[in-house]
Protein backbone atom coordinates (compact mmCIF):
# COMPACT_ATOMS: atom_id res chain seq x y z
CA UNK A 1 26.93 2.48 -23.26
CA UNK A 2 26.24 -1.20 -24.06
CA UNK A 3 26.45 -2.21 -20.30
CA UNK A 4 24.15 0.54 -19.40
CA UNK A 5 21.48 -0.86 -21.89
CA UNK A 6 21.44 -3.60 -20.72
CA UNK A 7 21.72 -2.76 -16.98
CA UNK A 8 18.27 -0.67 -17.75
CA UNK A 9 16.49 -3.17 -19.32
CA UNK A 10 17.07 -6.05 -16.75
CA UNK A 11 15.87 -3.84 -14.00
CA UNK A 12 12.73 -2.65 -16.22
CA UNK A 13 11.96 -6.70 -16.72
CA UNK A 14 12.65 -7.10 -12.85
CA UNK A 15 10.13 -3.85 -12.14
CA UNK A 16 7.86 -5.27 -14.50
CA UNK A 17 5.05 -6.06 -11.83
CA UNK A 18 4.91 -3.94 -8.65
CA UNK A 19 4.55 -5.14 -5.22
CA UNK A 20 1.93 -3.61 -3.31
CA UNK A 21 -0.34 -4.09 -0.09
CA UNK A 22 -3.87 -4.85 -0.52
CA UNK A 23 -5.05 -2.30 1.44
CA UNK A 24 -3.68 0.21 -1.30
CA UNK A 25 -5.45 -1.96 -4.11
CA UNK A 26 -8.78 -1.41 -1.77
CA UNK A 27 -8.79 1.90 -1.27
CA UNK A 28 -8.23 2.66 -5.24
CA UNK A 29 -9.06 -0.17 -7.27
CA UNK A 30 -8.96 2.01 -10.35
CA UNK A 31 -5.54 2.54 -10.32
CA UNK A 32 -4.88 -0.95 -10.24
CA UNK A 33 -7.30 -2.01 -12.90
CA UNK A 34 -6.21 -4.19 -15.61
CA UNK A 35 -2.18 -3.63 -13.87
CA UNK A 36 -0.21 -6.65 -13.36
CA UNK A 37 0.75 -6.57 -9.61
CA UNK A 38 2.40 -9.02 -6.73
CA UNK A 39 0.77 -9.87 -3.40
CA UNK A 40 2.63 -11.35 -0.07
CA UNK A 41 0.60 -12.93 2.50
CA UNK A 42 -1.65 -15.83 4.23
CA UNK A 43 -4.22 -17.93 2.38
CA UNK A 44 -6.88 -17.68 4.55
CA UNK A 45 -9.90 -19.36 2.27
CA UNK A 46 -9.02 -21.90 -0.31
CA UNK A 47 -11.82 -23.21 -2.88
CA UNK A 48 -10.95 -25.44 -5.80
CA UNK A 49 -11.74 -28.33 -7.91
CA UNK A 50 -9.38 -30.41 -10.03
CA UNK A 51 -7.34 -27.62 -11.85
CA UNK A 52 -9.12 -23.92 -10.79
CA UNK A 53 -10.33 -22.35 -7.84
CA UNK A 54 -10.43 -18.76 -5.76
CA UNK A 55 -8.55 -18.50 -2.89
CA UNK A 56 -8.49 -15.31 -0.43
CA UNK A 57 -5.09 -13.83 0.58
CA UNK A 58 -4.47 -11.34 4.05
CA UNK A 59 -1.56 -9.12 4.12
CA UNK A 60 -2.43 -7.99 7.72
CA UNK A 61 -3.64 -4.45 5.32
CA UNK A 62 -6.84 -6.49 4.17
CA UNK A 63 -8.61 -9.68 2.40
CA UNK A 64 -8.32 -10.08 -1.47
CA UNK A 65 -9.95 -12.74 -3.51
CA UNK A 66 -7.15 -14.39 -6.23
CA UNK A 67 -8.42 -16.35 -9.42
CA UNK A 68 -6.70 -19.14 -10.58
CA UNK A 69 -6.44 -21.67 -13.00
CA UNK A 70 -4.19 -23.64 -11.55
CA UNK A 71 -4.53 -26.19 -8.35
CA UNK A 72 -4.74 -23.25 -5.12
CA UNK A 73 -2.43 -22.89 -2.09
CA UNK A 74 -3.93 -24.37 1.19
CA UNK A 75 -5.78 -22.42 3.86
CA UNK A 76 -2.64 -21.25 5.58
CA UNK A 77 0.12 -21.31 2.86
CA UNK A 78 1.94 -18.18 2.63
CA UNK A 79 2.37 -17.01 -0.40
CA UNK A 80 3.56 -14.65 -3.34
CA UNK A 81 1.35 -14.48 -6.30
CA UNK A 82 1.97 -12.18 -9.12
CA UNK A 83 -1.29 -11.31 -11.70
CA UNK A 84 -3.59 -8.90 -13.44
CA UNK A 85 -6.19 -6.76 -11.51
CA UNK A 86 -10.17 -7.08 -12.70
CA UNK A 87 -13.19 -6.15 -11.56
CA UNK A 88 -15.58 -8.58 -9.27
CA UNK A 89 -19.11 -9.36 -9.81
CA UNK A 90 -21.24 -7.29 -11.93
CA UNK A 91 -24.88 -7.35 -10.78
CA UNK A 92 -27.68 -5.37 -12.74
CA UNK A 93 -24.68 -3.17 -13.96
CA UNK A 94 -23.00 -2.53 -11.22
CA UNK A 95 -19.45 -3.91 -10.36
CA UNK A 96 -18.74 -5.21 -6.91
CA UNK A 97 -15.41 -5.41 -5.48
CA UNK A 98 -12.38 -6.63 -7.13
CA UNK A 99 -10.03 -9.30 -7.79
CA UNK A 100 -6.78 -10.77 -9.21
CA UNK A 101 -6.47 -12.94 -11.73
CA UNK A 102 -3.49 -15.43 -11.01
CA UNK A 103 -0.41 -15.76 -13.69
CA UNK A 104 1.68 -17.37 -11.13
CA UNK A 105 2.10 -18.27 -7.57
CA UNK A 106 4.65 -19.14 -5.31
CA UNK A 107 4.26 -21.22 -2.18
CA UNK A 108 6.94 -20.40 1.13
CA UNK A 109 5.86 -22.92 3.70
C-alpha cells in the first residue's frame, strides 16, 4: 500500500503542469486561465533587456507571447517553457489576447 502511495504521488508531481499546443490555449483561453501549463516550440521574436523580456513561441498550431523575468531564448532557440496562463492587455476594460507568464524555461539547441 506504501509503494502505491508513493507511486501516485510522484506521477501527480510529474502531471503537475500539462503539456498542450497553443492552438488549444487560443481557441479557449478560459480554460487555461490562471493554469500552469508547458509549451514546445520555436522562438520566433525575442525582446529583452538586462534580466526580463517577452519572447513569442510557434508550435506550428500558432504564435504565443511568453513573459519572463529572466534573460529570453534567442530568435530561433527551441524551447520548453513551463508557466501560468494570464490575460493580455486590458484597454478601456476590455482584455486582449493572452499570455504566459514564465516559471522556467528550457533551451534544446
Amino acid at each position: 500500500m506504501k509503494k502505491m502511495l508513493m507511486a501516485v504521488s510522484a506521477l501527480m508531481l510529474l502531471s503537475g503542469c500539462a503539456s498542450v499546443k497553443v492552438r488549444q490555449v487560443l481557441n479557449n483561453p478560459a480554460r487555461y486561465q490562471g493554469r500552469d501549463i508547458r509549451l514546445n516550440g520555436e522562438v520566433t521574436q525575442s525582446t529583452g533587456l538586462i534580466v526580463t523580456g517577452v519572447y513569442e513561441i510557434d508550435d506550428g498550431t500558432g504564435k504565443l507571447s511568453v513573459l519572463s523575468n529572466h534573460p529570453v531564448p534567442r530568435k530561433g532557440s527551441h524551447v520548453t517553457v513551463t508557466g501560468r496562463m494570464q490575460p493580455g492587455v486590458s484597454v478601456l476594460g476590455q482584455t486582449a489576447g493572452v499570455l504566459l507568464r514564465e516559471d522556467s524555461v528550457k533551451i534544446h539547441n
